[in-house]
Protein backbone atom coordinates (compact mmCIF):
# COMPACT_ATOMS: atom_id res chain seq x y z
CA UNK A 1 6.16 -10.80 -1.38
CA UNK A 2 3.83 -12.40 -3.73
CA UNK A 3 4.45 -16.44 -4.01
CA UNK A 4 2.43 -18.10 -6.89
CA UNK A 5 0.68 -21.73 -5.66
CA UNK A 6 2.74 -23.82 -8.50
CA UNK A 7 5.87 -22.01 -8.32
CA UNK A 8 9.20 -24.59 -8.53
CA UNK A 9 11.74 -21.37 -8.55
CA UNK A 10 11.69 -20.74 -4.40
CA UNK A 11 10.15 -23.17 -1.80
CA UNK A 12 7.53 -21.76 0.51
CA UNK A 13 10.05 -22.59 3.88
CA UNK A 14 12.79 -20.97 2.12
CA UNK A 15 10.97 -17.74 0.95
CA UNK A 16 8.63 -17.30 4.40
CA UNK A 17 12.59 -17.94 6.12
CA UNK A 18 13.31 -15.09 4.07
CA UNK A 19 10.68 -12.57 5.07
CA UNK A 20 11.49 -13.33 8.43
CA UNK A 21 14.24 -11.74 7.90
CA UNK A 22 13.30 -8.52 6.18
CA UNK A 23 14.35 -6.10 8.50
CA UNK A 24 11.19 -3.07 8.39
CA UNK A 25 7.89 -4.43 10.25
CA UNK A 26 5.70 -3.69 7.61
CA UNK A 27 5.90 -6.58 4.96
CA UNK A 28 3.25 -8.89 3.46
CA UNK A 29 3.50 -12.58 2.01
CA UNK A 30 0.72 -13.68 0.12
CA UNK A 31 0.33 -17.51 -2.12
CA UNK A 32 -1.65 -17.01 -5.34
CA UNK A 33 -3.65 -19.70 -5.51
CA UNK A 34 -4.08 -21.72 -8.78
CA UNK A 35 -1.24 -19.57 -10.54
CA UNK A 36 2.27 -20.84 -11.14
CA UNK A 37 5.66 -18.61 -11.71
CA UNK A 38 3.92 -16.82 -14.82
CA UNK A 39 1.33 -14.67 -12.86
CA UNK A 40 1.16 -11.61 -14.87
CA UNK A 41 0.21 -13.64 -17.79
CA UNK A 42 -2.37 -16.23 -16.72
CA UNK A 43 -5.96 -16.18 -16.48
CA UNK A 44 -6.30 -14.53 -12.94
CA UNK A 45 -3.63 -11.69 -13.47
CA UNK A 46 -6.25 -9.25 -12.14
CA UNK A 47 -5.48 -11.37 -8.63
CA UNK A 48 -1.92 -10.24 -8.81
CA UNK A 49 -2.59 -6.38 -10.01
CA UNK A 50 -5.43 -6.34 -6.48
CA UNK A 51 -2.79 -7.56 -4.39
CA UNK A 52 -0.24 -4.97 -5.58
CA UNK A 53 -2.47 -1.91 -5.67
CA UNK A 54 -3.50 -3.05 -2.39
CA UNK A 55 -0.40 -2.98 -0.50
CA UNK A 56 0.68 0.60 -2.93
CA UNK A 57 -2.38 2.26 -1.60
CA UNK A 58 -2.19 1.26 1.99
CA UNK A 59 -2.97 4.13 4.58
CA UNK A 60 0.28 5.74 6.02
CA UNK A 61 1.17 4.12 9.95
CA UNK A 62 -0.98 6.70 12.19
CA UNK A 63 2.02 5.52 14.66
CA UNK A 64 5.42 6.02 13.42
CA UNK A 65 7.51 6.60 16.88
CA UNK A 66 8.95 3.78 19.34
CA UNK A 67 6.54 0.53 19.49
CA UNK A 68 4.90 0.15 22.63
């Protein structure tokens, strides 16, 4: 989940309250600093686009049985 600094549409409690309960392990939450609810259109949209290809092009688990 990608949370922009100056963004007045969610409140950070509410949204981390929220991941929390995301079922799968594997999630991410990350605050853009600097950047309100427009992202994808400010200055520092290439912040956004690292994040995202970042988490797409993740390595597979090694690990995907019972956790230990």
């Amino acid at each position: 989940m990608l949370r922009a600094h100056y963004d007045g549409i969610a409140g950070f409690d509410d949204l981390m309250e929220f991941v929390r309960q995301l079922p799968h392990p594997d999630k991410r939450f990350s605050v853009l600093a600097r950047i309100s609810h427009a992202s994808f259109r400010q200055k520092t949209y290439r912040l956004v686009y690292g994040i995202l290809h970042a988490f797409f092009t993740q390595p597979a688990p090694v690990c995907v049985g019972p956790e230990h």
